[in-house]
Protein backbone atom coordinates (compact mmCIF):
# COMPACT_ATOMS: atom_id res chain seq x y z
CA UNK A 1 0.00 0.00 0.00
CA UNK A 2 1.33 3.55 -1.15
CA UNK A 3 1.54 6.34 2.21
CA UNK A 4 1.51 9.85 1.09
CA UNK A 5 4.17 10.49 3.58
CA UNK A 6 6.20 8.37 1.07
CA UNK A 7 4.95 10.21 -1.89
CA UNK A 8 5.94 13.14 -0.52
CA UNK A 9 9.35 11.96 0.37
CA UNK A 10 9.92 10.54 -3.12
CA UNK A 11 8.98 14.16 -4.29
CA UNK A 12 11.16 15.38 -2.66
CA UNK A 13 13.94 13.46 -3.34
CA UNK A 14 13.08 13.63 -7.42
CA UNK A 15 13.71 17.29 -6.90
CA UNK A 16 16.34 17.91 -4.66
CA UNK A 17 18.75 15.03 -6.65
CA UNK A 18 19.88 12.86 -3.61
CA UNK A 19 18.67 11.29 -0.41
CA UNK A 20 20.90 14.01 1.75
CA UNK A 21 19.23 16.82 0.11
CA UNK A 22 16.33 15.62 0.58
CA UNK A 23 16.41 14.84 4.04
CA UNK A 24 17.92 18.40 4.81
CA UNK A 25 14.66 19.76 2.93
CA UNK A 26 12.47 17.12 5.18
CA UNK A 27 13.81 18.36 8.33
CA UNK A 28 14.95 14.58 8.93
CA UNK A 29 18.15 12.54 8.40
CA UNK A 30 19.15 10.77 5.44
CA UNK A 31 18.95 6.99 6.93
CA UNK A 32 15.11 7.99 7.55
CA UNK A 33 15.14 9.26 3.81
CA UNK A 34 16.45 5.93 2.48
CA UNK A 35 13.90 3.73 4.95
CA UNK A 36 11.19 5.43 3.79
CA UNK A 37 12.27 4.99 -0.02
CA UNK A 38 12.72 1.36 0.29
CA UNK A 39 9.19 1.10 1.97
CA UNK A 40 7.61 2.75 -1.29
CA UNK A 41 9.58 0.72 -3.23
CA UNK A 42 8.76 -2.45 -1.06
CA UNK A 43 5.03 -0.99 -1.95
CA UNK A 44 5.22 -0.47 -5.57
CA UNK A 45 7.17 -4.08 -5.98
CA UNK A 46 9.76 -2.03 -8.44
CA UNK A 47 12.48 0.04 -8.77
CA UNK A 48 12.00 3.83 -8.16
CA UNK A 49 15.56 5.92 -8.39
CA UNK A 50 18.60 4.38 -9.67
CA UNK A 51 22.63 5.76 -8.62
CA UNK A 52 24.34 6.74 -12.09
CA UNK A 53 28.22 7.03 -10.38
CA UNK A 54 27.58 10.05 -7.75
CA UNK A 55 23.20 10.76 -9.47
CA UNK A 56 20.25 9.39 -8.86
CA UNK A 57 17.68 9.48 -11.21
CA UNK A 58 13.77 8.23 -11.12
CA UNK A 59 13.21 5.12 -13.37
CA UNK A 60 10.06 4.86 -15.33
CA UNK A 61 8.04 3.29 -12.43
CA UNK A 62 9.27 6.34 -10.47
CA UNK A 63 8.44 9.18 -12.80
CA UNK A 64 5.08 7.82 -12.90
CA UNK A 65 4.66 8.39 -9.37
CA UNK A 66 6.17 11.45 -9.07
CA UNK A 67 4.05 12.95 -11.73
CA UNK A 68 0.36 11.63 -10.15
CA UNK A 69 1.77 12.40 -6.13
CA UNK A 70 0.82 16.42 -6.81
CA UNK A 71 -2.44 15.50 -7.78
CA UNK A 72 -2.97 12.57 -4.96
CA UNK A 73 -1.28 15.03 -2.15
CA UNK A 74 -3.01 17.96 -3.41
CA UNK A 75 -6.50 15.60 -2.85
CA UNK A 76 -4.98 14.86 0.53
CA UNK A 77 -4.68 18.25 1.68
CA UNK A 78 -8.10 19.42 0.63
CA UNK A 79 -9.85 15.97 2.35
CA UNK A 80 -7.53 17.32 5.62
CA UNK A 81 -8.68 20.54 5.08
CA UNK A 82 -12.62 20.09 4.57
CA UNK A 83 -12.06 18.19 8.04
CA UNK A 84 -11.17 20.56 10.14
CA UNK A 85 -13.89 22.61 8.03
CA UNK A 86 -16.68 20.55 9.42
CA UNK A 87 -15.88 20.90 13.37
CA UNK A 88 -15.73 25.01 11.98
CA UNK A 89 -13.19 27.49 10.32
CA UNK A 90 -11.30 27.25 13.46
CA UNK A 91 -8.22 25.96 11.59
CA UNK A 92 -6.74 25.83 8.48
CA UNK A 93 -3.70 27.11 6.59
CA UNK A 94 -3.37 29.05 3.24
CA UNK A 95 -0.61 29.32 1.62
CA UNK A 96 -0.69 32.41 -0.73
CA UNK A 97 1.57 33.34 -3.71
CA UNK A 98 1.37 36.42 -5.23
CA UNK A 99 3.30 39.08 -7.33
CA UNK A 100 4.52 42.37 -5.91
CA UNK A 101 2.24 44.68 -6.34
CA UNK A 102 -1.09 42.54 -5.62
CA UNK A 103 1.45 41.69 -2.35
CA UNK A 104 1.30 44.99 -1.17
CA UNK A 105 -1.74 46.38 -2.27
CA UNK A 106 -4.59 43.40 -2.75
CA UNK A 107 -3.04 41.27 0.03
CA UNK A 108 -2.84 43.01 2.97
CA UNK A 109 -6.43 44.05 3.01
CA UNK A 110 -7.70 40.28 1.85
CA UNK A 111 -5.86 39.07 4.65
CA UNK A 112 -6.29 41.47 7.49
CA UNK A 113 -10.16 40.85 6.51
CA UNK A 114 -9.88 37.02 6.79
CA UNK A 115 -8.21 37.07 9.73
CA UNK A 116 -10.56 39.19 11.52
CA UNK A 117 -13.24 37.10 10.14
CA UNK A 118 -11.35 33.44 10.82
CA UNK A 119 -8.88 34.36 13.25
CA UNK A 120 -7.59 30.34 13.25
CA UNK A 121 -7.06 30.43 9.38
CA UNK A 122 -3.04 30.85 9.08
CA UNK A 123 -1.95 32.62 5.90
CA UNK A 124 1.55 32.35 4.34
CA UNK A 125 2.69 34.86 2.03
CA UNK A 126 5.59 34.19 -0.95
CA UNK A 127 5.99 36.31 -4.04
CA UNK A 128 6.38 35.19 -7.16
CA UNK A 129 6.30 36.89 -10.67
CA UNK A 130 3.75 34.67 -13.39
CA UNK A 131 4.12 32.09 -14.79
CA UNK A 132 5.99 30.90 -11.69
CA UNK A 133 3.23 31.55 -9.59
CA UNK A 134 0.93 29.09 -11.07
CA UNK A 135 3.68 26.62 -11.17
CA UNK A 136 4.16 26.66 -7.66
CA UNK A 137 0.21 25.96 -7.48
CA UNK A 138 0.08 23.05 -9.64
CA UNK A 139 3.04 21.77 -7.91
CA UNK A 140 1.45 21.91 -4.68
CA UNK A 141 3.61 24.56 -3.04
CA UNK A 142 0.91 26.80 -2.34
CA UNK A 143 -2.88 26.78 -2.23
CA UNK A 144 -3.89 30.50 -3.71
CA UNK A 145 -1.56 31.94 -6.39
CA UNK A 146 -2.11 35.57 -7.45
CA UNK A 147 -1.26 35.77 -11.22
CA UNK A 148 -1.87 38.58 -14.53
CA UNK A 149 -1.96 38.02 -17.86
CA UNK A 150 -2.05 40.71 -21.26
CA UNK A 151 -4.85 40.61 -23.56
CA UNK A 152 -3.26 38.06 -25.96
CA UNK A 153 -1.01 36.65 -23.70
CA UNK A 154 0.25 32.82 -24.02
CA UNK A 155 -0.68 32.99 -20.35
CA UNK A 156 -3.84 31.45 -21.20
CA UNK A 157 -2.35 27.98 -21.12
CA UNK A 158 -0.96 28.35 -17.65
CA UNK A 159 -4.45 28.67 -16.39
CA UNK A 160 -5.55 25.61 -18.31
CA UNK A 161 -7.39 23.12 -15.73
CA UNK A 162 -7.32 26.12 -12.93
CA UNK A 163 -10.33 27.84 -11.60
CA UNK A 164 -9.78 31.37 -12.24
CA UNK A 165 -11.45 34.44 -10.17
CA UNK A 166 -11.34 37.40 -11.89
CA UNK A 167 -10.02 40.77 -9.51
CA UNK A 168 -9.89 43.53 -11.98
CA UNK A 169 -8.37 44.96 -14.98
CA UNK A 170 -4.97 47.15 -14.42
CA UNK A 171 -4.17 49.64 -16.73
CA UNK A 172 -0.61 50.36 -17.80
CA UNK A 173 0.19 54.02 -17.58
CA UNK A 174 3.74 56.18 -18.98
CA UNK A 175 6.13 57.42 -16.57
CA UNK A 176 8.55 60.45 -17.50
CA UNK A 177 10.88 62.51 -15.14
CA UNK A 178 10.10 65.82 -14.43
CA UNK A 179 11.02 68.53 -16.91
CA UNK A 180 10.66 65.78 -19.76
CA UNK A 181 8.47 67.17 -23.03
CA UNK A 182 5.96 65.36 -22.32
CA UNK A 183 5.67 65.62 -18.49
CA UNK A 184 2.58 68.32 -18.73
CA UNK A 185 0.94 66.14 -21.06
CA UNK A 186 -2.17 64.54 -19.91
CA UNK A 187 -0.98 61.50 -21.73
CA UNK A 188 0.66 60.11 -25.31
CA UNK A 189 1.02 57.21 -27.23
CA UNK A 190 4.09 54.69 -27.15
CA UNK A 191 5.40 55.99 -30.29
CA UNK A 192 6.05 59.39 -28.90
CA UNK A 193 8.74 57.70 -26.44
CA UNK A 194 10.19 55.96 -29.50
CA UNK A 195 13.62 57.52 -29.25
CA UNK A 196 13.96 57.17 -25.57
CA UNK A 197 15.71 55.07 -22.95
CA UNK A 198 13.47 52.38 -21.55
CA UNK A 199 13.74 51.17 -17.60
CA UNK A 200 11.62 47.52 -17.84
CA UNK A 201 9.93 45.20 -15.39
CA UNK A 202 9.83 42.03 -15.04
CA UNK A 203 10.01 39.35 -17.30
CA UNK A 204 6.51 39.12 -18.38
CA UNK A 205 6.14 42.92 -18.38
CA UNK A 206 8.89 43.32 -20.35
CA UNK A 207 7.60 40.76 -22.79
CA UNK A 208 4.59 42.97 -23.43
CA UNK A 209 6.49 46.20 -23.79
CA UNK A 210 8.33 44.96 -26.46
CA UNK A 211 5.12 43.62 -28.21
CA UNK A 212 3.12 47.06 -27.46
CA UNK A 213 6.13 49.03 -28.54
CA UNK A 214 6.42 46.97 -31.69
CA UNK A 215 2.68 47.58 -32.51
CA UNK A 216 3.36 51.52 -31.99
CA UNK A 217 6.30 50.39 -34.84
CA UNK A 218 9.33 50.70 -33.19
CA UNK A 219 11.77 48.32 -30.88
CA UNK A 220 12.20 50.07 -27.18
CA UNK A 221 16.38 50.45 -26.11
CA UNK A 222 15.96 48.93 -22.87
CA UNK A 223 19.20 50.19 -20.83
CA UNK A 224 17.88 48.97 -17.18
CA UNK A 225 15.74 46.04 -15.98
CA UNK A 226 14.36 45.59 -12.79
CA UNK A 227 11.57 43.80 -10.96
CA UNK A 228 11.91 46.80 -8.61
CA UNK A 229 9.38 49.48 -8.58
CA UNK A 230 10.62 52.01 -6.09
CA UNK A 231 13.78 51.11 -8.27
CA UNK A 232 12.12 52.10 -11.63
CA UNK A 233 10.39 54.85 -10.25
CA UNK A 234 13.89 56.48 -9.32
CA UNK A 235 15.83 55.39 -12.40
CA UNK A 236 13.18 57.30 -14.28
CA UNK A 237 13.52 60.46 -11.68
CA UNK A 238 17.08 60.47 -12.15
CA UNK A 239 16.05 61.66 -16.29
CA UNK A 240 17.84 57.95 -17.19
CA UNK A 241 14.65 56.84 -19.20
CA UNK A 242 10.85 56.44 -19.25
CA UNK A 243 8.95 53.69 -17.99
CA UNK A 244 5.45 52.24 -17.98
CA UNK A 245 3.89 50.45 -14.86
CA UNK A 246 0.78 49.20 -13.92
CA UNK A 247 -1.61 51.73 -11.94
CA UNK A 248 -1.70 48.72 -8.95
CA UNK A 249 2.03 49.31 -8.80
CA UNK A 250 1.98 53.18 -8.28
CA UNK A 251 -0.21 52.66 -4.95
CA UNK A 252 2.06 51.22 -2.81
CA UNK A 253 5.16 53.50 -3.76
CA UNK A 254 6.19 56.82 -3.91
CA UNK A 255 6.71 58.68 -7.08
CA UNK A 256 8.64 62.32 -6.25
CA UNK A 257 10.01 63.00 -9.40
CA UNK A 258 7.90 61.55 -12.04
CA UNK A 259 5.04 62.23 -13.93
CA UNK A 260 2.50 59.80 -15.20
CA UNK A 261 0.92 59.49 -18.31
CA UNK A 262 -2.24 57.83 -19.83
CA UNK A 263 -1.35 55.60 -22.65
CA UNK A 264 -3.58 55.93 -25.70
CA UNK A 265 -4.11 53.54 -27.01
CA UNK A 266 -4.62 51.80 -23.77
CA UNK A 267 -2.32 48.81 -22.83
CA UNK A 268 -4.17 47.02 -19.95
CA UNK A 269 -3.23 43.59 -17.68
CA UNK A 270 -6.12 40.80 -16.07
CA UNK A 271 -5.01 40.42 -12.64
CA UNK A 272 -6.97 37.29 -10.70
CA UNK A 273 -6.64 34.57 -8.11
CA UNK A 274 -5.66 30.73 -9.13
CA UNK A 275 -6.18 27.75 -6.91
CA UNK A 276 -7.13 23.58 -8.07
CA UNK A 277 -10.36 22.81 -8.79
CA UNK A 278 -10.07 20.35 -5.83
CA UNK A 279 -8.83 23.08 -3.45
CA UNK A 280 -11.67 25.52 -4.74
CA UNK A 281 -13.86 23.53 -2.09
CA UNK A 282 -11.12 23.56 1.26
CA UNK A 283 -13.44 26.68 3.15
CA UNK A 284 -10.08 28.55 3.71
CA UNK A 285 -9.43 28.58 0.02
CA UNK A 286 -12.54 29.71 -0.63
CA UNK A 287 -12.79 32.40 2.30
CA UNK A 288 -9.30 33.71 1.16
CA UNK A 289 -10.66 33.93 -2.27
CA UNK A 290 -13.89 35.79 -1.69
CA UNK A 291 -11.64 38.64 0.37
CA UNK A 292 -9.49 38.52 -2.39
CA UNK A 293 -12.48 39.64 -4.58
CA UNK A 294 -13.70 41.75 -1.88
CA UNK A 295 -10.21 43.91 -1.53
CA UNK A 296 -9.93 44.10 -5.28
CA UNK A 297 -13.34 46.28 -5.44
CA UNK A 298 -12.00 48.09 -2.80
């Protein structure tokens, strides 16, 4: 008989790459790692990791398993979950991944708002930029992932097999430093910033600044990248480029030094709340969801 304690051990040591890894990652020691290993293996009646000289890699037999234990432990958690549900939202844990502007702008009002409501509900907060967000979800390393997407984005994929809760729709909007041309205008279009210096975002963001930029017909000289606001904010007040950032970003920081502008046409970002179809049902999901919903039309 398989035990998900195994399952998660043989997880585990698929992605660390050895038994002492592992067990450093487990909290436990290595001859516990190996015990429980050969008690999954004793289980499955085959071979799961073979040593290549100083590797270890899954065999067939153990690939299979690693690739159905998200789904089985991610089961698991909601069943444990919808438990402690039924004697009342008491207890429960959340684990919540987000990018950082919904960190410091959607979060912190979800969250003060569930815990006021569930005080017993623990909520654990990691950032993380999509698409590696919704990885982290489907891998089983958090329960709630805050994620965006572009209109046209290949994002649409990630999401495949994910319910999906719409929060709202974030407009991009043009940042100049003071005393630029433009910094009186009410806005412009990205073709008027064609010959300048570009300070980009993230990966994703930068992605679709090429792609808008392209559409105004021109390629953007990007001379800085950074997933730092404050940081882009005083790049561009230091007059060593223009930016554009989403309106949720300018909330949460300060922005002496720049003017904004409204891009025509406008070039706006989906921002919404992932979780498993499975997980969808675990009350703390769902309360953390709703309050995500609820600070978004804030």
């Amino acid at each position: 008989m398989i035990e998900a304690r195994h399952l998660r051990v043989l997880r585990t040591v698929a992605a660390t790459g050895s038994y002492s890894a592992a067990a450093r990652a487990l909290g436990c020691t290595q001859p516990a790692v190996s015990q429980q290993m050969k008690a999954l293996e004793a289980s499955a009646g085959t071979p799961l990791i073979v040593r290549s000289g100083r590797e270890m890699r899954l065999t067939q037999a153990g690939d299979v398993l690693v690739r159905h234990a998200t789904g089985i432990l991610a089961g698991l958690t909601a069943a444990e979950e919808e438990i402690a549900a039924i004697v009342g939202l008491r207890a429960g844990r959340v684990r919540l991944a987000s990018f950082p502007s919904g960190s410091s702008t959607l979060v912190p009002t979800a969250l003060a708002a569930l815990r006021a409501a569930h005080p017993g509900t623990r909520v654990s907060l990691v950032e993380a930029e999509p698409p590696r967000s919704a990885a982290l979800l489907r891998d089983g390393e958090c329960e709630v992932a805050l994620a965006f997407r572009y209109g046209g984005s290949a994002a649409e994929a990630e999401w495949d097999g994910l319910v999906v809760r719409p929060l709202l729709v974030d407009r991009l909007v043009g940042l100049v430093p003071e005393g630029h041309p433009l910094a009186d205008a009410a806005s412009a279009g990205l073709g008027d910033l064609a010959g300048e210096p570009w300070i980009a975002g993230c990966p994703r963001c930068r992605e679709q600044l090429v792609d808008a930029c392209a559409r105004a017909g021109f390629t953007p000289r990007i001379d800085f990248a950074t997933d730092d606001h404050p940081a882009v904010i005083g790049l561009v007040a230091a007059g060593l480029g223009v930016a554009v950032l989403p309106e949720l970003a300018l909330r949460s920081v300060r922005t002496e030094g720049v003017r904004t502008l409204a891009l025509e046409p406008s070039v706006e970002r989906e921002v919404v709340a992932l979780t498993l179809p499975d997980l969808a049902r675990v009350p703390a999901v769902a309360a953390t969801l709703d309050q995500l919903v609820l600070a978004a039309a804030r």
